[in-house]
PDB file of N, CA and C in Angstrom:
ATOM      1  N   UNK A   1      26.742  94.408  91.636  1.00  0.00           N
ATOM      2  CA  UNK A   1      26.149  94.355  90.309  1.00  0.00           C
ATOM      3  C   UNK A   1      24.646  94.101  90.352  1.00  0.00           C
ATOM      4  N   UNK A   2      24.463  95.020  91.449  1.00  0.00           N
ATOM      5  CA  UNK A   2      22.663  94.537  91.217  1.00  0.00           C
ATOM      6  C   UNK A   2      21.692  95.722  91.118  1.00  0.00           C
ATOM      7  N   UNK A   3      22.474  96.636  90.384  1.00  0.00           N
ATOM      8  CA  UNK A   3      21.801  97.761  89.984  1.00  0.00           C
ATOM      9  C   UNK A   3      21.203  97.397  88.270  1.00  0.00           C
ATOM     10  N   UNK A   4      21.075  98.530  87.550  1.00  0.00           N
ATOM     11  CA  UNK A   4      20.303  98.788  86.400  1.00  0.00           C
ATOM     12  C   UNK A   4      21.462  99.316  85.509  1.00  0.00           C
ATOM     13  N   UNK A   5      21.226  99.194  83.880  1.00  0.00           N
ATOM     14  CA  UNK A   5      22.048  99.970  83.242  1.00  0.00           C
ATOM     15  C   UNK A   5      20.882 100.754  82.407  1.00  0.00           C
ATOM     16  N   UNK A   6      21.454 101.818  81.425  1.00  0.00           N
ATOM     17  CA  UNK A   6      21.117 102.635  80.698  1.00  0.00           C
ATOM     18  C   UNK A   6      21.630 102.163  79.804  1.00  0.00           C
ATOM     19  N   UNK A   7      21.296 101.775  78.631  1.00  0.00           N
ATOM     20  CA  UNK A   7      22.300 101.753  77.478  1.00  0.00           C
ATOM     21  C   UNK A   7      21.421 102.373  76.587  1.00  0.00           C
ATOM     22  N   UNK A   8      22.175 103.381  75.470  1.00  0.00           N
ATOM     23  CA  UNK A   8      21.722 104.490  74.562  1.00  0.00           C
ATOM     24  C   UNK A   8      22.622 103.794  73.498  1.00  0.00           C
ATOM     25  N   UNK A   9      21.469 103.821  72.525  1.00  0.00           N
ATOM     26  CA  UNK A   9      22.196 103.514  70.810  1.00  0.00           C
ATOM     27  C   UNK A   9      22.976 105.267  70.718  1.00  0.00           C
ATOM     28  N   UNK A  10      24.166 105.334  70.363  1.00  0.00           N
ATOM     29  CA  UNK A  10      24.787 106.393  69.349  1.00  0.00           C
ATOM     30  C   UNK A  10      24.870 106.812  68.283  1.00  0.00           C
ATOM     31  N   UNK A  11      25.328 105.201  67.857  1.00  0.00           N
ATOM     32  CA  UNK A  11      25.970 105.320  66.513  1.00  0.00           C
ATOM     33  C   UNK A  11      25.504 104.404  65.802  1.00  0.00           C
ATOM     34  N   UNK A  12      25.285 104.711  64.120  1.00  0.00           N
ATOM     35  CA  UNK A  12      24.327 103.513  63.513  1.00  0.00           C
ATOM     36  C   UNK A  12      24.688 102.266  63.286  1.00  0.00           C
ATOM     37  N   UNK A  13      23.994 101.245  63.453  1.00  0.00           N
ATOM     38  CA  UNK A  13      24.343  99.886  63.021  1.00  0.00           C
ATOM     39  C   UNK A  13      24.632  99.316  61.550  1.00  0.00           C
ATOM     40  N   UNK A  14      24.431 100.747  60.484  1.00  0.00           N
ATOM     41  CA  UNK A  14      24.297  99.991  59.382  1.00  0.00           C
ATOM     42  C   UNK A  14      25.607  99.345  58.939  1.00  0.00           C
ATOM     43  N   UNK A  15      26.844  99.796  58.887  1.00  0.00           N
ATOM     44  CA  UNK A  15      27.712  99.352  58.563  1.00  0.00           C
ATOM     45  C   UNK A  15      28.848  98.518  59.624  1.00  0.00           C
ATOM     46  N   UNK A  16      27.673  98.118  60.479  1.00  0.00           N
ATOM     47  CA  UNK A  16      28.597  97.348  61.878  1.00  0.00           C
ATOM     48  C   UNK A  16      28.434  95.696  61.491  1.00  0.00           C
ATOM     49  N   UNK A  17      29.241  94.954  62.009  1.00  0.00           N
ATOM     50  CA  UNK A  17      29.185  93.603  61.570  1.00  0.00           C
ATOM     51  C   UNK A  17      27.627  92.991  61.393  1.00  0.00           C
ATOM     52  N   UNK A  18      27.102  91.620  61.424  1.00  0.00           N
ATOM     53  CA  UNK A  18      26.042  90.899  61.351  1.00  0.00           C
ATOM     54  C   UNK A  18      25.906  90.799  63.035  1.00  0.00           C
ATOM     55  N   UNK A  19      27.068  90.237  63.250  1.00  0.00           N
ATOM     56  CA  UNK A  19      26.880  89.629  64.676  1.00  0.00           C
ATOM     57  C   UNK A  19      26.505  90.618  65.772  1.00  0.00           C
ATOM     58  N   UNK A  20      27.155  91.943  65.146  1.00  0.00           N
ATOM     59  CA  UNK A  20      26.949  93.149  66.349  1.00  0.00           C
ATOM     60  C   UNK A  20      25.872  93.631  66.156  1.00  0.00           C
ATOM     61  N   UNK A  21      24.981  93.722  64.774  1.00  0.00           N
ATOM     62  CA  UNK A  21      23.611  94.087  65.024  1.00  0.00           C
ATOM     63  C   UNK A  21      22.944  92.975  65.402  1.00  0.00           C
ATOM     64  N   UNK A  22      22.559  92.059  65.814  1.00  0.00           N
ATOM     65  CA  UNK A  22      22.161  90.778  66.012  1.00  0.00           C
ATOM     66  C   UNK A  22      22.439  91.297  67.951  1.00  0.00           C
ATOM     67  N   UNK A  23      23.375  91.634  68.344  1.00  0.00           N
ATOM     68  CA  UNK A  23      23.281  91.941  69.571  1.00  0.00           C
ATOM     69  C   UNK A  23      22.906  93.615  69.732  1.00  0.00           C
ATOM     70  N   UNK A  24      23.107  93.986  69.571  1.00  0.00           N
ATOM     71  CA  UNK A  24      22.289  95.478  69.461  1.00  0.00           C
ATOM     72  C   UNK A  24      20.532  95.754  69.277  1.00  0.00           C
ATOM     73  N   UNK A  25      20.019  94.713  68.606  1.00  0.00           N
ATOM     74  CA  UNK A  25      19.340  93.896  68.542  1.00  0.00           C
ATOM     75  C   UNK A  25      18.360  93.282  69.573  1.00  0.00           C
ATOM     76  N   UNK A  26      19.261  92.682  70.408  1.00  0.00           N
ATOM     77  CA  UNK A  26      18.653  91.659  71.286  1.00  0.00           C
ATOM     78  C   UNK A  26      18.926  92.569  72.497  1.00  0.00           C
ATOM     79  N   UNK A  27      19.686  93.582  72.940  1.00  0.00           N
ATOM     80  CA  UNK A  27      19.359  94.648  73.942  1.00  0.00           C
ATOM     81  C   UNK A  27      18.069  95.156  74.053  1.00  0.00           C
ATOM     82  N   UNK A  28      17.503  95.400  72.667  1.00  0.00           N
ATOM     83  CA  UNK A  28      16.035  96.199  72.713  1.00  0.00           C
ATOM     84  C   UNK A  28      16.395  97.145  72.013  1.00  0.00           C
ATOM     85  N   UNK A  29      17.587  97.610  71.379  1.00  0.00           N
ATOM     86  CA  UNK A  29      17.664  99.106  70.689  1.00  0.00           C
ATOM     87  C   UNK A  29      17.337  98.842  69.255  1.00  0.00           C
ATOM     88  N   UNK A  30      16.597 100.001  68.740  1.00  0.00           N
ATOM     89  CA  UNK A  30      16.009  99.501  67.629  1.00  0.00           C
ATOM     90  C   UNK A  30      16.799 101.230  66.964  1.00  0.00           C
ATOM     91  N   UNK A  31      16.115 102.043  66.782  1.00  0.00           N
ATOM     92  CA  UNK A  31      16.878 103.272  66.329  1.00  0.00           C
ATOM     93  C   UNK A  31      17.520 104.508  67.018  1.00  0.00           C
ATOM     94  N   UNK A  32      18.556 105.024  66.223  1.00  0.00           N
ATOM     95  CA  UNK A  32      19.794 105.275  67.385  1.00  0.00           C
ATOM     96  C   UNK A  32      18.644 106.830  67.995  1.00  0.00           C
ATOM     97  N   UNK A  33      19.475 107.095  69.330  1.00  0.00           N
ATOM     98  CA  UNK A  33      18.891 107.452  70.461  1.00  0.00           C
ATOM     99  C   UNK A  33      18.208 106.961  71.572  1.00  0.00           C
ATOM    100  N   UNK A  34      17.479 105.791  70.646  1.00  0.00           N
ATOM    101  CA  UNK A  34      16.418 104.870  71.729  1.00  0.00           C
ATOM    102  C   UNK A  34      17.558 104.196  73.333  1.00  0.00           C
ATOM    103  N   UNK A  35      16.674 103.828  74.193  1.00  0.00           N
ATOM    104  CA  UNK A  35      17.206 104.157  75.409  1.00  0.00           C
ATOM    105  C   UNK A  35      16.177 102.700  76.106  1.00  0.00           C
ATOM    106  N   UNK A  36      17.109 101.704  76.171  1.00  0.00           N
ATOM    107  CA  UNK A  36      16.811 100.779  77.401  1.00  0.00           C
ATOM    108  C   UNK A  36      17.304 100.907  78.590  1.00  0.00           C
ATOM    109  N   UNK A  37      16.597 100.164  79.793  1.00  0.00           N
ATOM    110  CA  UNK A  37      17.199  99.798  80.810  1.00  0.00           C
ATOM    111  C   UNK A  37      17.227  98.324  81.343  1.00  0.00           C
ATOM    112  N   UNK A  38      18.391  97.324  81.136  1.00  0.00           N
ATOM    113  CA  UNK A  38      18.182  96.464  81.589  1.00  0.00           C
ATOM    114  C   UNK A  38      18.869  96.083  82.897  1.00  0.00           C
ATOM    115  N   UNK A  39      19.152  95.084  83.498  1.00  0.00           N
ATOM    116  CA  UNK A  39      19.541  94.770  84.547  1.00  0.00           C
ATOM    117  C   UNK A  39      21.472  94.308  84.339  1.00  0.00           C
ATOM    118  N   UNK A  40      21.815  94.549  85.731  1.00  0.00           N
ATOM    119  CA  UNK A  40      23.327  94.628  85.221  1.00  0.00           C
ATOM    120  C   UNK A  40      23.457  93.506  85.861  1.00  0.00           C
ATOM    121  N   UNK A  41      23.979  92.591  85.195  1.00  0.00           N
ATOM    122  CA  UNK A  41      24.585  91.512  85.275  1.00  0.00           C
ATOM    123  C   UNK A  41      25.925  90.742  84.143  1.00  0.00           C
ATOM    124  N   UNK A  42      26.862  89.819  84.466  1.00  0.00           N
ATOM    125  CA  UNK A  42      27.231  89.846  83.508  1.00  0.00           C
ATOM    126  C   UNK A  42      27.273  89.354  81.859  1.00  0.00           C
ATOM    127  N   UNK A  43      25.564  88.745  81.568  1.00  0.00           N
ATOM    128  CA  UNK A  43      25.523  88.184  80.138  1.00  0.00           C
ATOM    129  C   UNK A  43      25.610  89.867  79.773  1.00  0.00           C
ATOM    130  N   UNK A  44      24.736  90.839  80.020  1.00  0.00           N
ATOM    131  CA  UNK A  44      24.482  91.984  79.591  1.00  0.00           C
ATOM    132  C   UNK A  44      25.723  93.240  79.546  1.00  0.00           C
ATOM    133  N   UNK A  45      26.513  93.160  80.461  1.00  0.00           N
ATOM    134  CA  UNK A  45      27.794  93.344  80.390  1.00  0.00           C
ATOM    135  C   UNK A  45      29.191  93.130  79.050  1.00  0.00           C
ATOM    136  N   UNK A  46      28.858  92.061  78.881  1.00  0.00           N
ATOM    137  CA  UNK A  46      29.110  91.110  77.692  1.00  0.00           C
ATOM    138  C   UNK A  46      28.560  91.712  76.560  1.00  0.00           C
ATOM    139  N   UNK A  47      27.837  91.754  76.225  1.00  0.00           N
ATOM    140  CA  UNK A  47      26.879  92.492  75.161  1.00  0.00           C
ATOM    141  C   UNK A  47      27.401  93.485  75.096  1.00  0.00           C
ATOM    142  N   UNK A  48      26.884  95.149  76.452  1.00  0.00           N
ATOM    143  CA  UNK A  48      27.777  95.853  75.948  1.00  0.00           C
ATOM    144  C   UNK A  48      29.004  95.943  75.346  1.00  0.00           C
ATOM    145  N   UNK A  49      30.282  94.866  75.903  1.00  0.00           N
ATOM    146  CA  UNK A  49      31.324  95.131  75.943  1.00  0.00           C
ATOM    147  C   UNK A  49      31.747  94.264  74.485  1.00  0.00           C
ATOM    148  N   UNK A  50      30.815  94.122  73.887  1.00  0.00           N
ATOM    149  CA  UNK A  50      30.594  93.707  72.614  1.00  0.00           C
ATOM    150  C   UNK A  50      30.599  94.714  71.242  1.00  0.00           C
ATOM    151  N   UNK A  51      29.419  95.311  71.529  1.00  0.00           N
ATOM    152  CA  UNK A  51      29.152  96.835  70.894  1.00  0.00           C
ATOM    153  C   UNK A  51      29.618  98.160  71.668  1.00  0.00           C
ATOM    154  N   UNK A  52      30.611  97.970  72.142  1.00  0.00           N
ATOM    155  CA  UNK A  52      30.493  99.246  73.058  1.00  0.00           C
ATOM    156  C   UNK A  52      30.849 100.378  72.368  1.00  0.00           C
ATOM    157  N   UNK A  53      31.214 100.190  71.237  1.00  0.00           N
ATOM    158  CA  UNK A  53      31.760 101.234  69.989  1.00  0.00           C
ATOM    159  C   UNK A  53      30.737 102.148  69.050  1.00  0.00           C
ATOM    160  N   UNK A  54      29.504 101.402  70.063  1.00  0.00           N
ATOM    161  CA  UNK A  54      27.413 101.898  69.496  1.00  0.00           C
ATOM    162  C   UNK A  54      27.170 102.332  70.610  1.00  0.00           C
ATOM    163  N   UNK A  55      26.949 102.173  71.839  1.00  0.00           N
ATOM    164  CA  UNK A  55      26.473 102.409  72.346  1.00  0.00           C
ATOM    165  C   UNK A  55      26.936 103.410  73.879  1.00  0.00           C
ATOM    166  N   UNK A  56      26.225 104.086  73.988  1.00  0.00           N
ATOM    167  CA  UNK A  56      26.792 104.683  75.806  1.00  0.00           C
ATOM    168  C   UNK A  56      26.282 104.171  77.037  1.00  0.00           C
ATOM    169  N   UNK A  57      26.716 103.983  77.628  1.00  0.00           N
ATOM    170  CA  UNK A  57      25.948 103.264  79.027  1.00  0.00           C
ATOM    171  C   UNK A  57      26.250 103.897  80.354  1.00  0.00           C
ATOM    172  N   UNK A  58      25.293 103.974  81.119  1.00  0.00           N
ATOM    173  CA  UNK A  58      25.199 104.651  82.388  1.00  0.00           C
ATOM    174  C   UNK A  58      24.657 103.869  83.238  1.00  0.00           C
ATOM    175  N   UNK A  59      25.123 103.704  84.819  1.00  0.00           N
ATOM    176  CA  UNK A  59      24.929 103.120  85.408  1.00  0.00           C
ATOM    177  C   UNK A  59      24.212 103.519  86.627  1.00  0.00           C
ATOM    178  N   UNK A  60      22.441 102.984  86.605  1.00  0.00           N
ATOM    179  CA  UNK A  60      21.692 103.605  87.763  1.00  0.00           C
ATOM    180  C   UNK A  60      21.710 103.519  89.178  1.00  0.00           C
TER     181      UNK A  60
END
């Protein structure tokens, strides 16, 4: 787990809970398409596996 992820917004946040934009959020994705890369570990893991119903993730 000591590579990088990709995570891509999909799908919009507007009608997703408080808590899940609040983490969608705190990834760095701001409007859908936008495209972080953070580090894979498991708080961030977590997160995805939080929103994973927004977002796509690829693993570098």
């Amino acid at each position: 787990m000591a590579g990088k992820l990709k995570i891509t917004l999909v799908r919009s946040i507007n009608k997703a809970k408080e808590d899940q934009v609040a983490t969608v959020k705190a990834l760095g994705l701001k409007k859908i398409r936008s495209v972080v890369e953070q580090k894979d570990n498991p708080q961030i893991r977590g997160m995805v596996n939080k929103v994973s119903h927004l977002v796509a993730v690829e693993e570098i």
